[in-house]
N, C-alpha and C. Protein backbone atom coordinates (compact mmCIF):
# COMPACT_ATOMS: atom_id res chain seq x y z
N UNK A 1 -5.95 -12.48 -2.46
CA UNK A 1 -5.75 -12.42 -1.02
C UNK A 1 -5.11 -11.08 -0.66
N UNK A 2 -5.65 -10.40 -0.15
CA UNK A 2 -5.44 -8.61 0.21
C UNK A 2 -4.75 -8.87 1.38
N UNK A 3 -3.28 -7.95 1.11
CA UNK A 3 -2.93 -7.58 2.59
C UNK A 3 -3.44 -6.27 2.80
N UNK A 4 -4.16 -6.54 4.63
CA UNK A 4 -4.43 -5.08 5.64
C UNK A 4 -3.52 -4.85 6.05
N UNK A 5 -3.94 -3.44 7.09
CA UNK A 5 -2.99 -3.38 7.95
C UNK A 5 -3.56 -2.96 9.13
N UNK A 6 -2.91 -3.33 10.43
CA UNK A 6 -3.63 -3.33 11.87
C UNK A 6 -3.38 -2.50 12.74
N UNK A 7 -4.58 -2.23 13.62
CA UNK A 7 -3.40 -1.91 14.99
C UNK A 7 -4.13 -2.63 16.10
N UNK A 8 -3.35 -3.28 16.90
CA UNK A 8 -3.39 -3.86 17.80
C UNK A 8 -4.05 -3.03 19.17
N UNK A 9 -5.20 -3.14 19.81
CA UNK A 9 -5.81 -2.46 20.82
C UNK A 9 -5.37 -2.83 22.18
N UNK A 10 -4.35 -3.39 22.18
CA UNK A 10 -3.85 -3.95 23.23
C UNK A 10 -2.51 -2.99 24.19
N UNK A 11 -1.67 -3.58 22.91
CA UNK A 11 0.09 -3.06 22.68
C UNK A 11 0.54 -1.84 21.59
N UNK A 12 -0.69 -1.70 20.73
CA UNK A 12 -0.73 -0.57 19.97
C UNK A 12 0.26 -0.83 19.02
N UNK A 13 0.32 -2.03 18.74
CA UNK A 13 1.52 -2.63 17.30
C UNK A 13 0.97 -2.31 16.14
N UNK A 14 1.23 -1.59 15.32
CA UNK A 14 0.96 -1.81 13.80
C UNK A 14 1.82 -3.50 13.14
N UNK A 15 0.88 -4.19 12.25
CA UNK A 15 1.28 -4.89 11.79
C UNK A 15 0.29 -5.30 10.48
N UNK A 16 1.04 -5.68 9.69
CA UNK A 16 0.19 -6.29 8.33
C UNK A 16 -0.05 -7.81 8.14
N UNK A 17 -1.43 -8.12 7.90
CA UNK A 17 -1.58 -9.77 8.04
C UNK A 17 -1.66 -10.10 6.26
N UNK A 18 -1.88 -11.18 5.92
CA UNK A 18 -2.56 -11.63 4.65
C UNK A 18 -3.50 -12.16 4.93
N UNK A 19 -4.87 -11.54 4.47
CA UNK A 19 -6.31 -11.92 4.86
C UNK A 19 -6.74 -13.14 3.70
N UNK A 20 -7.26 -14.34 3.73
CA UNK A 20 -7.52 -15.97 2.98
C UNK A 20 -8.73 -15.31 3.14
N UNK A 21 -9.39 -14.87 3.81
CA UNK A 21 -10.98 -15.36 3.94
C UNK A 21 -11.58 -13.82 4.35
N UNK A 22 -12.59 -13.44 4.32
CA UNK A 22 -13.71 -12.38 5.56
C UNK A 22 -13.62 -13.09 7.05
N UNK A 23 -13.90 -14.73 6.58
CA UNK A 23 -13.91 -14.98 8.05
C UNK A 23 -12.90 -15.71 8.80
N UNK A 24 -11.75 -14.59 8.20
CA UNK A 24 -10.63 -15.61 9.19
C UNK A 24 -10.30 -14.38 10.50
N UNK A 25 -9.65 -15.12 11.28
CA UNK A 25 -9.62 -14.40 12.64
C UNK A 25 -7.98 -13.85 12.95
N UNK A 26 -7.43 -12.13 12.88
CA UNK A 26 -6.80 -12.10 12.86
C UNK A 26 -6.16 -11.40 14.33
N UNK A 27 -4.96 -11.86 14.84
CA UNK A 27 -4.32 -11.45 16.18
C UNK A 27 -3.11 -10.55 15.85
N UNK A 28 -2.17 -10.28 16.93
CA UNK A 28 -1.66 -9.22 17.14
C UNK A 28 -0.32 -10.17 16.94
N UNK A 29 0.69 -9.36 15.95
CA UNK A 29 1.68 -10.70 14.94
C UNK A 29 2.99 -10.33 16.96
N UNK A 30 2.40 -8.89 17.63
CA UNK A 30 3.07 -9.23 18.65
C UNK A 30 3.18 -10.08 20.33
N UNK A 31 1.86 -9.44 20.59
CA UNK A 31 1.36 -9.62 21.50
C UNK A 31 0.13 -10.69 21.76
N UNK A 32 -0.03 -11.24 20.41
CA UNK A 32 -1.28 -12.20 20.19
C UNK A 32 -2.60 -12.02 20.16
N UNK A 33 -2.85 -10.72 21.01
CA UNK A 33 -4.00 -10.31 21.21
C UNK A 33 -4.95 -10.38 19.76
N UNK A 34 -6.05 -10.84 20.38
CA UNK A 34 -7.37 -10.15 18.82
C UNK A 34 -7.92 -9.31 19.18
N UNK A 35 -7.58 -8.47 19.98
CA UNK A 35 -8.45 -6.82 20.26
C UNK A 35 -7.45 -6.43 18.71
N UNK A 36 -7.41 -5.95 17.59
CA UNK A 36 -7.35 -5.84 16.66
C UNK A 36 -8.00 -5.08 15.92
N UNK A 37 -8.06 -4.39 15.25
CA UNK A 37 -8.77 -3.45 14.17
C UNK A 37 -8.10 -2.68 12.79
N UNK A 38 -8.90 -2.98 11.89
CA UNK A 38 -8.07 -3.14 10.08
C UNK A 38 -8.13 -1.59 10.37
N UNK A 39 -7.02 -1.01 9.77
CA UNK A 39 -6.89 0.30 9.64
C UNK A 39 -6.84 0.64 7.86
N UNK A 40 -7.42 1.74 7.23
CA UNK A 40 -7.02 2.03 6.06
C UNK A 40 -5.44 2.48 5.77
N UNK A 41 -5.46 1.60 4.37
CA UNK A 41 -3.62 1.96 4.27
C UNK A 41 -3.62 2.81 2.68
N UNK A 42 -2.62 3.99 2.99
CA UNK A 42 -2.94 4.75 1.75
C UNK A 42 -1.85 4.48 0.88
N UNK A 43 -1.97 3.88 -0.27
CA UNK A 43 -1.27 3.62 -1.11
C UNK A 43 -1.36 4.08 -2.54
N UNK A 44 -0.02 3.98 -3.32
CA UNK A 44 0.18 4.71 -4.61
C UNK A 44 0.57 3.83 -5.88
N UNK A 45 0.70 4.17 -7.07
CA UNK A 45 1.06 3.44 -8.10
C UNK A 45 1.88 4.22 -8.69
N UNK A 46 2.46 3.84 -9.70
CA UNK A 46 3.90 4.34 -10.34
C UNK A 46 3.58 3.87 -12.10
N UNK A 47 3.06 4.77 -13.14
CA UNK A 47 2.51 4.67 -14.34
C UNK A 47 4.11 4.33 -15.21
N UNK A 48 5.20 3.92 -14.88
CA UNK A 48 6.17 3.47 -15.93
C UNK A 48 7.35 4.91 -14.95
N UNK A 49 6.93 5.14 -14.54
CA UNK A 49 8.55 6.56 -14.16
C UNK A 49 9.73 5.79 -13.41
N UNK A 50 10.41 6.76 -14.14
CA UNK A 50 11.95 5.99 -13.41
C UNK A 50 11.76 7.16 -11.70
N UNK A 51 12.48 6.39 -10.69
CA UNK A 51 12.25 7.27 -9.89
C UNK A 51 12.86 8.21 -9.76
N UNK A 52 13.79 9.01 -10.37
CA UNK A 52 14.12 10.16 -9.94
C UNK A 52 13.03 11.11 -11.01
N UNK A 53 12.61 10.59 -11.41
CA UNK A 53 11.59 11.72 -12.37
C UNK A 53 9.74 10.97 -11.94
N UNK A 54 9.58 10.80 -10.90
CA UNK A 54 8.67 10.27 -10.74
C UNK A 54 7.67 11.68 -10.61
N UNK A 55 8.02 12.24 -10.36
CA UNK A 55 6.91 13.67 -9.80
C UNK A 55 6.93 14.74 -10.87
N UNK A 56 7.16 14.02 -11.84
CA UNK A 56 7.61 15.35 -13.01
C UNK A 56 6.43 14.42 -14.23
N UNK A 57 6.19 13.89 -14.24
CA UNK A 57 4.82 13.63 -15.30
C UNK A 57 5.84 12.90 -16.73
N UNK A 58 7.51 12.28 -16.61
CA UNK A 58 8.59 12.11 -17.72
C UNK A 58 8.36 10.84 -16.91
N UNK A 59 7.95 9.76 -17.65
CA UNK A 59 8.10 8.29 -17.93
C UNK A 59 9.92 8.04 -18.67
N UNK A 60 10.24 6.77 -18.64
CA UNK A 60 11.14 6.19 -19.25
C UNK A 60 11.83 6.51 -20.18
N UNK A 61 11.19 6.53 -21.34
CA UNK A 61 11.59 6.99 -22.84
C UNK A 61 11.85 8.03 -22.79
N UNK A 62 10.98 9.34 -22.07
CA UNK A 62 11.58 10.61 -22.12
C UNK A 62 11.43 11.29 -23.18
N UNK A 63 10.94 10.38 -24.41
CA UNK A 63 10.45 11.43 -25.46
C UNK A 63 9.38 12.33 -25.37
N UNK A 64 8.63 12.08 -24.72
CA UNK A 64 7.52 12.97 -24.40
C UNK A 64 6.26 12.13 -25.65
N UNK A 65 6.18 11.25 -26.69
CA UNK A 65 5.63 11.34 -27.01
C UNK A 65 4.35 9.66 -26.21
N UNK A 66 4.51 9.34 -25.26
CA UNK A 66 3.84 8.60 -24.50
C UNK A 66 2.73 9.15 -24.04
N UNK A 67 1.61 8.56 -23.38
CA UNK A 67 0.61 8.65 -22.18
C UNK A 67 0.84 9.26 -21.07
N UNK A 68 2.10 8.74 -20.91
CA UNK A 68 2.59 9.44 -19.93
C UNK A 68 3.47 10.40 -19.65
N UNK A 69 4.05 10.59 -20.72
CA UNK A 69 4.91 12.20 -21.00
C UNK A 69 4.36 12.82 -21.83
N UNK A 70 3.50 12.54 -21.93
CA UNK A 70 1.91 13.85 -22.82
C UNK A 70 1.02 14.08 -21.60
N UNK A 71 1.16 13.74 -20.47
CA UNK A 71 0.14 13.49 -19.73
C UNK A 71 -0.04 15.20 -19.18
N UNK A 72 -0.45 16.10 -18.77
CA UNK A 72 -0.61 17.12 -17.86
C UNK A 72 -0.51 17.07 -16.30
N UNK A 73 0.48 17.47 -15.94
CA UNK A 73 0.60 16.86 -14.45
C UNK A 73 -0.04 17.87 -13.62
């Protein structure tokens, strides 16, 4: 069950539903409205990094000898 995310053509709310079905019918979590439309949501993943070393290609261990601290960033 995929969460989207919306914007409301009404009130111009962004909001995120949990979609059960293709054919379920989704409204505006403010204003109620179903003038509605799924917007693309850009999202990321995190391969094992602690976050302060997330942008540096150094996973956990830090030995370097991983997938991911061998990796070429």
């Amino acid at each position: 069950m995929p969460i989207y995310e919306y914007l409301c053509g009404k009130c111009d709310h962004r909001f995120e539903a949990l979609v059960k079905t293709a054919k379920q019918k989704v409204s505006c979590s403010k204003c109620k409205s179903k003038k509605v439309s799924r917007k693309y949501a850009v999202f990321s993943f995190n391969l094992g990094a602690a976050p302060e070393k997330a942008f540096t290609g150094l996973c956990n261990c830090g030995a370097g000898g991983c997938a991911v601290c061998s990796a070429k960033v």
